[in-house]
C-alpha atoms as a PDB file:
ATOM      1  CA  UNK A   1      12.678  -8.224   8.175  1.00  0.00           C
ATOM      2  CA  UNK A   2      13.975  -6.284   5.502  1.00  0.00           C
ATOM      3  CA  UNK A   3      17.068  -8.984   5.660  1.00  0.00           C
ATOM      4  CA  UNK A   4      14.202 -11.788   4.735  1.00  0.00           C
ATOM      5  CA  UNK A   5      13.549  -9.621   1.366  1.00  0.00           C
ATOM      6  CA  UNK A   6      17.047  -9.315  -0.075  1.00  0.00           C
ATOM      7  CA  UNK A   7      17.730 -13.009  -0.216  1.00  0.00           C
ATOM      8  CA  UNK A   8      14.279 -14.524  -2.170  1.00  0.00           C
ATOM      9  CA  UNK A   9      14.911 -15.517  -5.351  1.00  0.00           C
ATOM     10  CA  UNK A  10      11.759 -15.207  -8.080  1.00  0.00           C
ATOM     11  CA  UNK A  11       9.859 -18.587  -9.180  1.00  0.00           C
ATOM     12  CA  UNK A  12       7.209 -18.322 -11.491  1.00  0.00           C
ATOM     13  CA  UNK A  13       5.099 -21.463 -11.729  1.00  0.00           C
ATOM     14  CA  UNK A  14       3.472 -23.276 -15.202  1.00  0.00           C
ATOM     15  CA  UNK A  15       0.152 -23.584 -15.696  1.00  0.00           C
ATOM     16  CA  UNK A  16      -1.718 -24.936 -18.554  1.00  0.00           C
ATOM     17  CA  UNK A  17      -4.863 -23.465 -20.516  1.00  0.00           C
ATOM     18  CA  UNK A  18      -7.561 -25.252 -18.445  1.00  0.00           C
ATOM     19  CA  UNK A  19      -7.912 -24.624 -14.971  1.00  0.00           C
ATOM     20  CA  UNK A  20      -8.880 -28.676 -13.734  1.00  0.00           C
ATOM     21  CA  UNK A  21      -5.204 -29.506 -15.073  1.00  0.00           C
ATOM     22  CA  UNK A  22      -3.117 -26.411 -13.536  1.00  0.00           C
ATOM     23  CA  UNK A  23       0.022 -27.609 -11.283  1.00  0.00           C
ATOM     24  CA  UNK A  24      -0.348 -26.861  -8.180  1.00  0.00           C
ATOM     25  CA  UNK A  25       2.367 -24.549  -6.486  1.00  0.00           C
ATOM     26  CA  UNK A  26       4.717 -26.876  -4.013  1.00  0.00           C
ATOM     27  CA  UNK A  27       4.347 -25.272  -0.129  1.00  0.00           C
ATOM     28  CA  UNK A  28       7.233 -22.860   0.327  1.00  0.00           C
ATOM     29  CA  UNK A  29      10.236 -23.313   2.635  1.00  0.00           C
ATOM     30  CA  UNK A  30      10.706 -19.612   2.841  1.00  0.00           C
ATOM     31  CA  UNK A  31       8.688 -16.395   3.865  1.00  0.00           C
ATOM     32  CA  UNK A  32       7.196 -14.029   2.641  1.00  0.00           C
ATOM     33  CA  UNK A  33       5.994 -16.285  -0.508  1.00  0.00           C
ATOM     34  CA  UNK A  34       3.683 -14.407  -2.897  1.00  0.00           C
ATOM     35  CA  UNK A  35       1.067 -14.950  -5.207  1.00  0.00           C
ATOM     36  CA  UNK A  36       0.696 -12.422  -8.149  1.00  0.00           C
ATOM     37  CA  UNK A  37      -2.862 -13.327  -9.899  1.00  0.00           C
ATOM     38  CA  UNK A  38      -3.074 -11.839 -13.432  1.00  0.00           C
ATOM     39  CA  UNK A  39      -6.984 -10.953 -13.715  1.00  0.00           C
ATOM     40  CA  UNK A  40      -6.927  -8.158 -16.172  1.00  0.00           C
ATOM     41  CA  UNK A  41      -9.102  -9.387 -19.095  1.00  0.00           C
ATOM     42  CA  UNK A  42     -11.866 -10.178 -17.294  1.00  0.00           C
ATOM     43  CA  UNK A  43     -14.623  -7.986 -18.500  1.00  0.00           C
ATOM     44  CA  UNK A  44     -12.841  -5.743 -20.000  1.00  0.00           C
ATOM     45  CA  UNK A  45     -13.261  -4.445 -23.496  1.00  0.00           C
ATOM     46  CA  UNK A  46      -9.899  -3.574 -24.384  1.00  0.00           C
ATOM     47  CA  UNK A  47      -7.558  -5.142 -21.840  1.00  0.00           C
ATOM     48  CA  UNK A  48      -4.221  -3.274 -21.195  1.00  0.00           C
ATOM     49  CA  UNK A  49      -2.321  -5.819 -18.786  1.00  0.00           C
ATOM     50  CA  UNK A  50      -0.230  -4.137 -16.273  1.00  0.00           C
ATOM     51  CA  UNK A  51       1.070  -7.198 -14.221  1.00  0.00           C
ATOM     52  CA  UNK A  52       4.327  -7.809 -16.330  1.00  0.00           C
ATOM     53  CA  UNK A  53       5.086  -4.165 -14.412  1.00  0.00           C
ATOM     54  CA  UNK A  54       4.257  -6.184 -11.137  1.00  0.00           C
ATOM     55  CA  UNK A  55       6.802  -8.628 -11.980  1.00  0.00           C
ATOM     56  CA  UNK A  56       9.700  -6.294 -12.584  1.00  0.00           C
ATOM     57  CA  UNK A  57       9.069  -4.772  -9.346  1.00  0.00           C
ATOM     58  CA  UNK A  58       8.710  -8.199  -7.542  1.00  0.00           C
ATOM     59  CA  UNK A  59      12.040  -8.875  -8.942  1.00  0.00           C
ATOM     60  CA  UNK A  60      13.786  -5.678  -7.850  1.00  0.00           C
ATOM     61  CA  UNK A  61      12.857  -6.170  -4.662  1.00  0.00           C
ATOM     62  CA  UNK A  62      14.019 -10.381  -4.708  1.00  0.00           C
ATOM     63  CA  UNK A  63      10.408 -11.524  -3.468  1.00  0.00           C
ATOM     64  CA  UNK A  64      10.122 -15.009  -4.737  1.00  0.00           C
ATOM     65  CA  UNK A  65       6.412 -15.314  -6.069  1.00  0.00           C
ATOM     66  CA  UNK A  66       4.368 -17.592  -8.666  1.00  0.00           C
ATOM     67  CA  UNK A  67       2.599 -16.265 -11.574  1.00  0.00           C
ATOM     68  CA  UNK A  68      -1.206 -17.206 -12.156  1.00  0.00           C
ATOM     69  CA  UNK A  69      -3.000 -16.333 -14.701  1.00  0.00           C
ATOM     70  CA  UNK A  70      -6.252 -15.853 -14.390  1.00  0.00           C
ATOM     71  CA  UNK A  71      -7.249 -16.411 -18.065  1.00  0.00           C
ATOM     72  CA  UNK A  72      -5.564 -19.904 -18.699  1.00  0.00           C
ATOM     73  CA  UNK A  73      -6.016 -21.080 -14.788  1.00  0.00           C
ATOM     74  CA  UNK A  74      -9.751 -19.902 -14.519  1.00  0.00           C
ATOM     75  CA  UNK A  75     -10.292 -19.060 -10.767  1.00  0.00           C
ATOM     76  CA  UNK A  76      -7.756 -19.698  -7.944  1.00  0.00           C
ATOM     77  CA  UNK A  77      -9.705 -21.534  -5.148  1.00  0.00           C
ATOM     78  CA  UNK A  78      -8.408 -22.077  -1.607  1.00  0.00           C
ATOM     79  CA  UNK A  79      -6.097 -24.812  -2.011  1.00  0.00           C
ATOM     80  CA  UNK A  80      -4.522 -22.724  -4.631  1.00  0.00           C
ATOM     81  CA  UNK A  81      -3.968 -20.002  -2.287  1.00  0.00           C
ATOM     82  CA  UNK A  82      -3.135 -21.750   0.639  1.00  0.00           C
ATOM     83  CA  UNK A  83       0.951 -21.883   0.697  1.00  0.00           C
ATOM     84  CA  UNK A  84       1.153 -18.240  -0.198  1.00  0.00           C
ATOM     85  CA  UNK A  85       1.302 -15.594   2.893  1.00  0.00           C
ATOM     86  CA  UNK A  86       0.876 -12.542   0.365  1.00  0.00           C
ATOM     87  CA  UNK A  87      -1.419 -11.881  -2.321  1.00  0.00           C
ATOM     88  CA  UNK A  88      -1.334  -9.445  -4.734  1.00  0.00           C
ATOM     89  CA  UNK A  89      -4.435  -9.554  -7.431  1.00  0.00           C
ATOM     90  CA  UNK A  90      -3.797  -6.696  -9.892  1.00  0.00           C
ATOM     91  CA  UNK A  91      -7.585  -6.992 -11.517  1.00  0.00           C
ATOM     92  CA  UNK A  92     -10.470  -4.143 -12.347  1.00  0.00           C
ATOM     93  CA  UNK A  93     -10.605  -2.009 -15.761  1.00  0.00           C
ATOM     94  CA  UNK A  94     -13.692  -3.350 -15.984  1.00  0.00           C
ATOM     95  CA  UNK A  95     -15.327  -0.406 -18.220  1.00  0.00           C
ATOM     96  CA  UNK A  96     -16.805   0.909 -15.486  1.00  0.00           C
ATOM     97  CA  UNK A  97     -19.408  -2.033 -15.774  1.00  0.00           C
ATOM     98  CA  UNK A  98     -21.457  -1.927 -12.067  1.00  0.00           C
ATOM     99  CA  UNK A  99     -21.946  -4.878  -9.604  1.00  0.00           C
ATOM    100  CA  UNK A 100     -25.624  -4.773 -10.206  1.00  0.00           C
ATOM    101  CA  UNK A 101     -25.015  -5.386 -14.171  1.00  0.00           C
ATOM    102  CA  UNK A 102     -26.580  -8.928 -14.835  1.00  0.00           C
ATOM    103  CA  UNK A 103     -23.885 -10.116 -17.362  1.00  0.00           C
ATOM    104  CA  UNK A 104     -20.669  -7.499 -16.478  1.00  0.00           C
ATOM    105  CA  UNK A 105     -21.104  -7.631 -12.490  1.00  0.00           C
ATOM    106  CA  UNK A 106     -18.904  -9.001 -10.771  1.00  0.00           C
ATOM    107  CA  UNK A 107     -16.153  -9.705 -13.507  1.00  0.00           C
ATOM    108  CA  UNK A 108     -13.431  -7.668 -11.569  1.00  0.00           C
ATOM    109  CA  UNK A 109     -13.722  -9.962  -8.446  1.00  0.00           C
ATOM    110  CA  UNK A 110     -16.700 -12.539  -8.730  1.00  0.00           C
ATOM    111  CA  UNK A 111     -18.691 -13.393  -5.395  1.00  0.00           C
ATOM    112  CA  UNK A 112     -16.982 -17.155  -5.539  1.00  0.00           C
ATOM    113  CA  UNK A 113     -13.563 -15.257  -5.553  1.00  0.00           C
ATOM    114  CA  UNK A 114     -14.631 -13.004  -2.866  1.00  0.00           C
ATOM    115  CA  UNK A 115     -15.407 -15.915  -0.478  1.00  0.00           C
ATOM    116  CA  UNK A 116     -11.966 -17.596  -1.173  1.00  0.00           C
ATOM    117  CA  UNK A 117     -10.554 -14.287  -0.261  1.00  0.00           C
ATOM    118  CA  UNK A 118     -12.165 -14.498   2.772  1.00  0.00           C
ATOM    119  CA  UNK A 119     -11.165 -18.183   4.006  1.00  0.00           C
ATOM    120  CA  UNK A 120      -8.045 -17.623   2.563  1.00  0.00           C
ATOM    121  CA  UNK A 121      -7.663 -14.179   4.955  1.00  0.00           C
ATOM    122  CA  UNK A 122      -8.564 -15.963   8.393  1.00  0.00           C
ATOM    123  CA  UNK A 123      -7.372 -19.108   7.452  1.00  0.00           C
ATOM    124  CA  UNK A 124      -4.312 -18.983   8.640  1.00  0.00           C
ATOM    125  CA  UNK A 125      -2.401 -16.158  10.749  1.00  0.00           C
ATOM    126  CA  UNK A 126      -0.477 -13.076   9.166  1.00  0.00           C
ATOM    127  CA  UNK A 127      -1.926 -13.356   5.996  1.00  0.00           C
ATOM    128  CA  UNK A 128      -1.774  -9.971   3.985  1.00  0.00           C
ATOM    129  CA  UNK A 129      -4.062  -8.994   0.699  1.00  0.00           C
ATOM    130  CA  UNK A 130      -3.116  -6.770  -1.839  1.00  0.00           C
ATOM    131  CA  UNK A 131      -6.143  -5.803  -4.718  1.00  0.00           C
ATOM    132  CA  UNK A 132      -4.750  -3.312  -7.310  1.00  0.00           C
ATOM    133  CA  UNK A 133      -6.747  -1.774  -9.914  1.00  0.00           C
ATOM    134  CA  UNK A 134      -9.812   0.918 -11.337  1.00  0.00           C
ATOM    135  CA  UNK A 135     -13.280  -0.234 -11.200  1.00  0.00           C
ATOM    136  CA  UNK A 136     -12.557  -2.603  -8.628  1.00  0.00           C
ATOM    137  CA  UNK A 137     -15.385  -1.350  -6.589  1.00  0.00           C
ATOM    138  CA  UNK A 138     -17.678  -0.047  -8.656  1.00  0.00           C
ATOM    139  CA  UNK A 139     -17.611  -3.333 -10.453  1.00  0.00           C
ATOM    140  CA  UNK A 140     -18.493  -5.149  -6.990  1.00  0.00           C
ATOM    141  CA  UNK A 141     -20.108  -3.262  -4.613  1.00  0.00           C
ATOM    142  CA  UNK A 142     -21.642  -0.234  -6.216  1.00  0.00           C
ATOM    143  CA  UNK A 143     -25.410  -0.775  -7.509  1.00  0.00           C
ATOM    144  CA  UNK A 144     -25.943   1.800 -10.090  1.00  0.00           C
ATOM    145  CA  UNK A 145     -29.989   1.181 -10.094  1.00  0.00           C
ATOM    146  CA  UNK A 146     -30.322   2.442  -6.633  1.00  0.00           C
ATOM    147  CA  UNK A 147     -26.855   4.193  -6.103  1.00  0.00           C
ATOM    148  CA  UNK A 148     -26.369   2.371  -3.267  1.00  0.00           C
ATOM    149  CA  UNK A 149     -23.548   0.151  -2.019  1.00  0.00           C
ATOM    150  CA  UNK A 150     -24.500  -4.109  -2.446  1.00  0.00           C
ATOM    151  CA  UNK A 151     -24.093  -5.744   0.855  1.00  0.00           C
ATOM    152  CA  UNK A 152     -20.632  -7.471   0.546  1.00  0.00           C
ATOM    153  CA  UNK A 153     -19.372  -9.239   3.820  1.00  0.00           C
ATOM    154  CA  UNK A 154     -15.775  -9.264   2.021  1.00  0.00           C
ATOM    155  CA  UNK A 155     -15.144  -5.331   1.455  1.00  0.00           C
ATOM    156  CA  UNK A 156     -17.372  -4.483   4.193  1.00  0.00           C
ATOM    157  CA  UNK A 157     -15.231  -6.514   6.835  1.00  0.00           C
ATOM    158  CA  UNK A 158     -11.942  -6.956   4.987  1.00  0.00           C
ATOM    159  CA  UNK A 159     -11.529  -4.104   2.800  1.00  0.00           C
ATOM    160  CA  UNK A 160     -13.272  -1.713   5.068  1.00  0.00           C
ATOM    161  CA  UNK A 161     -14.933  -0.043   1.781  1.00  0.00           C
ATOM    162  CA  UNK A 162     -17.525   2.932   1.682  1.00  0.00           C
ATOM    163  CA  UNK A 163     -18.883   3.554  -1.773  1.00  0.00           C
ATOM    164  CA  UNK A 164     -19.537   7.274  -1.267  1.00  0.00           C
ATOM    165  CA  UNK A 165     -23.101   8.032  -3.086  1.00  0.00           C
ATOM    166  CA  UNK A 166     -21.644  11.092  -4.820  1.00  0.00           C
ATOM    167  CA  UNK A 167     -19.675   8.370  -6.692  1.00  0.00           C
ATOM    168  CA  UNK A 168     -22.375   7.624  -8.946  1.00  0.00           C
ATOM    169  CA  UNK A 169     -22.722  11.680  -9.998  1.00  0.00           C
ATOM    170  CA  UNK A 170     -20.008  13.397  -9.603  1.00  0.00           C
ATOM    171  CA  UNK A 171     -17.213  11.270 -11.684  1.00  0.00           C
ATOM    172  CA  UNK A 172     -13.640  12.618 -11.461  1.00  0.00           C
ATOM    173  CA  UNK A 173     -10.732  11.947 -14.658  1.00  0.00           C
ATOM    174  CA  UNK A 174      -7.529  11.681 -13.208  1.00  0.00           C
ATOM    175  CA  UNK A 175      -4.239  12.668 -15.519  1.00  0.00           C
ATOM    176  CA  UNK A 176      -0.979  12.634 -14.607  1.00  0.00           C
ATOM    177  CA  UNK A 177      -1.482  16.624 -12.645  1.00  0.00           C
ATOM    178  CA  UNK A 178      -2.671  14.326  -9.880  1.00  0.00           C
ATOM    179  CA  UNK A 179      -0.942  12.961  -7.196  1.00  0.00           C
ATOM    180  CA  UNK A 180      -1.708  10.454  -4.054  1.00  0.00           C
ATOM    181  CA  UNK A 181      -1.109  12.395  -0.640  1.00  0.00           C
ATOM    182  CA  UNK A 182      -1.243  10.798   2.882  1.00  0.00           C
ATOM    183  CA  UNK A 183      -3.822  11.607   5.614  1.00  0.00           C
ATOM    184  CA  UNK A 184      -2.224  11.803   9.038  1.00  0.00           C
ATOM    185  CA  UNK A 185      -2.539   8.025   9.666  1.00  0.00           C
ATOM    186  CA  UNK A 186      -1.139   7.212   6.616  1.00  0.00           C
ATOM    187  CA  UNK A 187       1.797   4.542   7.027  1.00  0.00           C
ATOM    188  CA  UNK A 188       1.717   2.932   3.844  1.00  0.00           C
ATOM    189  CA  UNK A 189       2.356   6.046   1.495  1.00  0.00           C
ATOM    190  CA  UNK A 190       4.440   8.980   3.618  1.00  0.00           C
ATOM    191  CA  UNK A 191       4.949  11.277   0.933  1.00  0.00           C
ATOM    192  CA  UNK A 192       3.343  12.680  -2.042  1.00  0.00           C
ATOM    193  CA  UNK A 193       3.275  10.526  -5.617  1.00  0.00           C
ATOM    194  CA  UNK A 194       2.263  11.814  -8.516  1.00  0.00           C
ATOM    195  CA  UNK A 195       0.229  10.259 -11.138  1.00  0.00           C
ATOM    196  CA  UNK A 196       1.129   9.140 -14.190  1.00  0.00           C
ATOM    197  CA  UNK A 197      -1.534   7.354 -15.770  1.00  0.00           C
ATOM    198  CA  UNK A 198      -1.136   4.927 -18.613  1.00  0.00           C
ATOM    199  CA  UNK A 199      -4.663   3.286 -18.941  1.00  0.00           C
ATOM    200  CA  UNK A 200      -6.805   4.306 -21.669  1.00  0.00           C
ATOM    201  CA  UNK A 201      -9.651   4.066 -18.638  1.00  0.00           C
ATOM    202  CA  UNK A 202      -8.668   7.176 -16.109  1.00  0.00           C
ATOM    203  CA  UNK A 203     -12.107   7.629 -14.279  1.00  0.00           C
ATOM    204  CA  UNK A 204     -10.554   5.714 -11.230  1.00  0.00           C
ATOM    205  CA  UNK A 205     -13.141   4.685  -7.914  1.00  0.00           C
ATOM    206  CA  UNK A 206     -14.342   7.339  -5.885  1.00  0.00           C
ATOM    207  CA  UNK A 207     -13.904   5.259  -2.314  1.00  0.00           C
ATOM    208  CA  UNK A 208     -14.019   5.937   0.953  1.00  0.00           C
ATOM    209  CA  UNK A 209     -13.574   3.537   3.964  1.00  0.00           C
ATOM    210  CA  UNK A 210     -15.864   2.598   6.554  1.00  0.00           C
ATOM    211  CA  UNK A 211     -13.519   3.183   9.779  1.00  0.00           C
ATOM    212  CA  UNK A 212     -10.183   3.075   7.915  1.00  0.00           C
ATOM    213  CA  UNK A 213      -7.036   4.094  10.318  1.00  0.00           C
ATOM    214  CA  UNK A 214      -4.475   4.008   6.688  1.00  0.00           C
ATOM    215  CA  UNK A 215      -5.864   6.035   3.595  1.00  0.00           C
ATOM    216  CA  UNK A 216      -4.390   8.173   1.147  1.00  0.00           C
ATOM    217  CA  UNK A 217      -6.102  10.891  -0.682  1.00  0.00           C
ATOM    218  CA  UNK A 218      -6.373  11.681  -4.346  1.00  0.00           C
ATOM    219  CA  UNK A 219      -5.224  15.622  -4.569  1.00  0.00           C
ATOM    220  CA  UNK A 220      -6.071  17.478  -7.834  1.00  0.00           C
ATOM    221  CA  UNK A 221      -3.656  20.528  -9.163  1.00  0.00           C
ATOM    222  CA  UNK A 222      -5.531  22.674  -6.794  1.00  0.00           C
ATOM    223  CA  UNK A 223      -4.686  20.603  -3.284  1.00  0.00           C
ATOM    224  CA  UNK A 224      -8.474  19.965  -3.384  1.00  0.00           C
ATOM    225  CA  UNK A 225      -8.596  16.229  -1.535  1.00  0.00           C
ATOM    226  CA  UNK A 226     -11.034  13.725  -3.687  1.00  0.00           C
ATOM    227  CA  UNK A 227     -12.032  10.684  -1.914  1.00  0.00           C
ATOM    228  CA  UNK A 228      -9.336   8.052  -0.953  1.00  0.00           C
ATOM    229  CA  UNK A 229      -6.807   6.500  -3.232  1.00  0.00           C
ATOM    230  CA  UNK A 230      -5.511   3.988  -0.913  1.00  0.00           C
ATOM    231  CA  UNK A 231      -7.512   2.348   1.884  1.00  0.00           C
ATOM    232  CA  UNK A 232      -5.551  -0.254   4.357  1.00  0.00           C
ATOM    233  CA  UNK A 233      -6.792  -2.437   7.459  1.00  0.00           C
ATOM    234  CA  UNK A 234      -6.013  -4.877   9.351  1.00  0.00           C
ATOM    235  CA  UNK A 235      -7.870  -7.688  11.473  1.00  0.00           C
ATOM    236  CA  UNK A 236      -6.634  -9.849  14.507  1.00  0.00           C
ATOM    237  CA  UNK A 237      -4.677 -12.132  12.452  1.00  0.00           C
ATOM    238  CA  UNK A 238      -4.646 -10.598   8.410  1.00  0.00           C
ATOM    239  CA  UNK A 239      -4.382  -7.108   6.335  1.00  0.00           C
ATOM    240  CA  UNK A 240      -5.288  -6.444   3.311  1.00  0.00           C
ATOM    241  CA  UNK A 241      -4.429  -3.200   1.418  1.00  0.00           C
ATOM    242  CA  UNK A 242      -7.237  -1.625  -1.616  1.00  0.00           C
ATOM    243  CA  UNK A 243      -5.031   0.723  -4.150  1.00  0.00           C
ATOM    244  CA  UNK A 244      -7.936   2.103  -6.424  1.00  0.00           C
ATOM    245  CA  UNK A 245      -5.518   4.046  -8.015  1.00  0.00           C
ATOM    246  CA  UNK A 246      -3.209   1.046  -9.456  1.00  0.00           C
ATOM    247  CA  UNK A 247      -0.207   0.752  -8.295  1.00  0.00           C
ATOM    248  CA  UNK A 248       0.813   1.167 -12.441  1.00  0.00           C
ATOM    249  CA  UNK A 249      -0.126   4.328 -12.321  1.00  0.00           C
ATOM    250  CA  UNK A 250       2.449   5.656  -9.604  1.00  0.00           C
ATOM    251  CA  UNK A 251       4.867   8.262 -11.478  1.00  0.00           C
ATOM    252  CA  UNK A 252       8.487   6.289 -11.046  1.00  0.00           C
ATOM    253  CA  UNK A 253       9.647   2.885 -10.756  1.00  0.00           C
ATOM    254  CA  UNK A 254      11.119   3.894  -7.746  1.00  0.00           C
ATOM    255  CA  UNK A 255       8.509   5.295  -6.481  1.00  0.00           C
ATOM    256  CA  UNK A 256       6.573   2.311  -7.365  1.00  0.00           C
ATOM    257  CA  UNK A 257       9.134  -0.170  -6.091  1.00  0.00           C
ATOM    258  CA  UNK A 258       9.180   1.825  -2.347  1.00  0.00           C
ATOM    259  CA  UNK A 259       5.295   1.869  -2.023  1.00  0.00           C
ATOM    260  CA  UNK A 260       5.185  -1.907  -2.367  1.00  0.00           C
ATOM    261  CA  UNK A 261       7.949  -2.662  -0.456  1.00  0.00           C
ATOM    262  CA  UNK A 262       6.193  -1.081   2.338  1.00  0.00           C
ATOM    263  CA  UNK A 263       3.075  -2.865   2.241  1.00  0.00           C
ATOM    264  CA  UNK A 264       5.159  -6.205   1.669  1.00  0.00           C
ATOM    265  CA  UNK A 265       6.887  -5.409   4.959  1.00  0.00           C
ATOM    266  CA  UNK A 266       3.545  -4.586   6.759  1.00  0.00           C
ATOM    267  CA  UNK A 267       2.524  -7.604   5.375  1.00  0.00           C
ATOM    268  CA  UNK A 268       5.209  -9.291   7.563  1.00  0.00           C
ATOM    269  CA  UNK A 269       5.602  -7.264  10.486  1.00  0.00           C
ATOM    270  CA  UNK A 270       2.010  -5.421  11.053  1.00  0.00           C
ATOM    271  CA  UNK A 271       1.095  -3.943  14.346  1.00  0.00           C
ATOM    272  CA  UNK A 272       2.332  -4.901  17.524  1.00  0.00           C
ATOM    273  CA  UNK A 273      -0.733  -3.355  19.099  1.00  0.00           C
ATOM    274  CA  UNK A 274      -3.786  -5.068  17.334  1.00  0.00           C
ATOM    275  CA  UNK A 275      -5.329  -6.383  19.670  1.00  0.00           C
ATOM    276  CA  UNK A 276      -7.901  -9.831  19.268  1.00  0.00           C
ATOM    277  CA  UNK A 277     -11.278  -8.159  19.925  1.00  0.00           C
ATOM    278  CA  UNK A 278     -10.299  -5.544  17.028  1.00  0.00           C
ATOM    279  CA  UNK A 279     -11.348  -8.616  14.445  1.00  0.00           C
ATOM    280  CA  UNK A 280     -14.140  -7.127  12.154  1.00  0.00           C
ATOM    281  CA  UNK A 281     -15.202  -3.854  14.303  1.00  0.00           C
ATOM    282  CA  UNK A 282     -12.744  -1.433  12.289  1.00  0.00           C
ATOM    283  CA  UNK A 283     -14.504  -2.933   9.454  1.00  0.00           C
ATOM    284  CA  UNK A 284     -17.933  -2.942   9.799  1.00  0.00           C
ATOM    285  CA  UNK A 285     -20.641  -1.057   8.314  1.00  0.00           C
ATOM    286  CA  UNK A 286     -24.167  -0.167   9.208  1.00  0.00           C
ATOM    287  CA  UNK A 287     -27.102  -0.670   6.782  1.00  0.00           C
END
């Protein structure tokens, strides 16, 4: 598969400032063919936007992708997502603003873009997900009145989130004397990275998944493990991958380039052994 990667050639596509008059991506003749949505600014006070870094790495790798940005093109909706196997939506740095905020929530992912996630996900088969950013799920899920987690049937089932309740007390600041470790089942990150942060906003998500079988721990200077960094699933016929530590704020191009050439290639090749009645159970949550 790795064959596949080597011979894509980039394509960004032009949009224009309103979203009704965007032109529409044509359906690709190759695979993988990815999406890269630019959804920085939204609500964030000072914006720092990352995905030019997302680019570079797309390139290195010779994934063809298009471009959209979220703040001329408004919200993607399904037909916009529809030719593209891969997703990645490098979003969040949303000032820590919660889900339950009347004006703020939401702003990192709104619900409407939440349920295009999900028809886009089961949709079609082999369809992979990747969400990069801080604040992602504190700005959607977590409800800072009651420190509980919202109800969300899209990180609940395809994310496999937990907001841990500690979350809303005990806030950690990451620097760059971090690093992101592997559990046991880790396949997406096998090796340490460290940190090297370059947002302004380094109070990253404090996550844990529901019945996740890939994560990857935040570890402090001490070894101490804080919560998960990376959370990955996969359903009968999709996967989606949750980096709440931003893929930006890996130490190393390198090191940046290798961890997203692995998810592109589980993207493409998964798991032989998923199996059809695994759709949603790995997922769910109680309430």
């Amino acid at each position: 598969m790795r064959s596949v990667l080597s011979v894509l050639l980039l394509s960004v596509v032009t949009v224009s400032a309103h979203p009704l008059t965007v032109q529409r991506p044509q359906t690709p003749d190759s695979s993988p063919y990815v999406l890269l949505v630019a959804d920085e600014e939204d609500g964030v006070d000072f914006p720092q936007h990352f995905y030019s870094g997302y680019e570079t790495l797309l390139l290195a790798l010779g994934i063809e992708y298009n471009l959209w940005d979220h703040g001329e093109s408004g919200e993607p909706d399904l037909e916009d997502l529809a030719p593209y196997e891969v997703v990645i939506w490098v979003t969040g740095n949303s000032c820590g603003r919660p889900a339950s905020d009347p004006v703020y929530g939401h702003m990192a992912l709104s619900l409407s873009e939440e349920q295009t996630l999900r028809q886009w996900l089961i949709t079609d088969g082999g369809r992979g997900l990747m969400l990069s950013g801080m604040w992602i799920g504190w700005n959607c899920v977590a409800d800072a009145d009651s420190e509980e987690q919202l109800p969300s049937s899209f990180f609940d089932w395809y994310v496999g989130l937990d907001y841990p309740s500690d979350n809303f007390t005990d806030w950690i600041e990451v620097d760059d004397d971090w690093s992101i470790e592997p559990t046991d089942s880790a396949r997406l990150i096998t090796q340490d990275y460290d940190i090297g942060w370059v947002s302004v906003e380094n109070f990253p998500d404090q996550l844990e998944s529901a019945v996740g079988w890939t994560e990857a721990h935040w570890t402090d200077p001490d070894g101490e493990h804080h919560h998960k960094a990376v959370i990955a699933n996969e359903g009968f016929n999709w996967r989606t991958v949750f980096f709440a530590c931003p893929l930006e704020a890996i130490s190393g191009e390198t090191n940046r380039r290798d961890i997203l050439d692995r998810v592109l290639v589980w993207f493409m090749e998964g798991e032989a052994n998923v199996v059809e009645t695994s759709w949603g159970e790995i997922k769910a949550r109680e309430w």
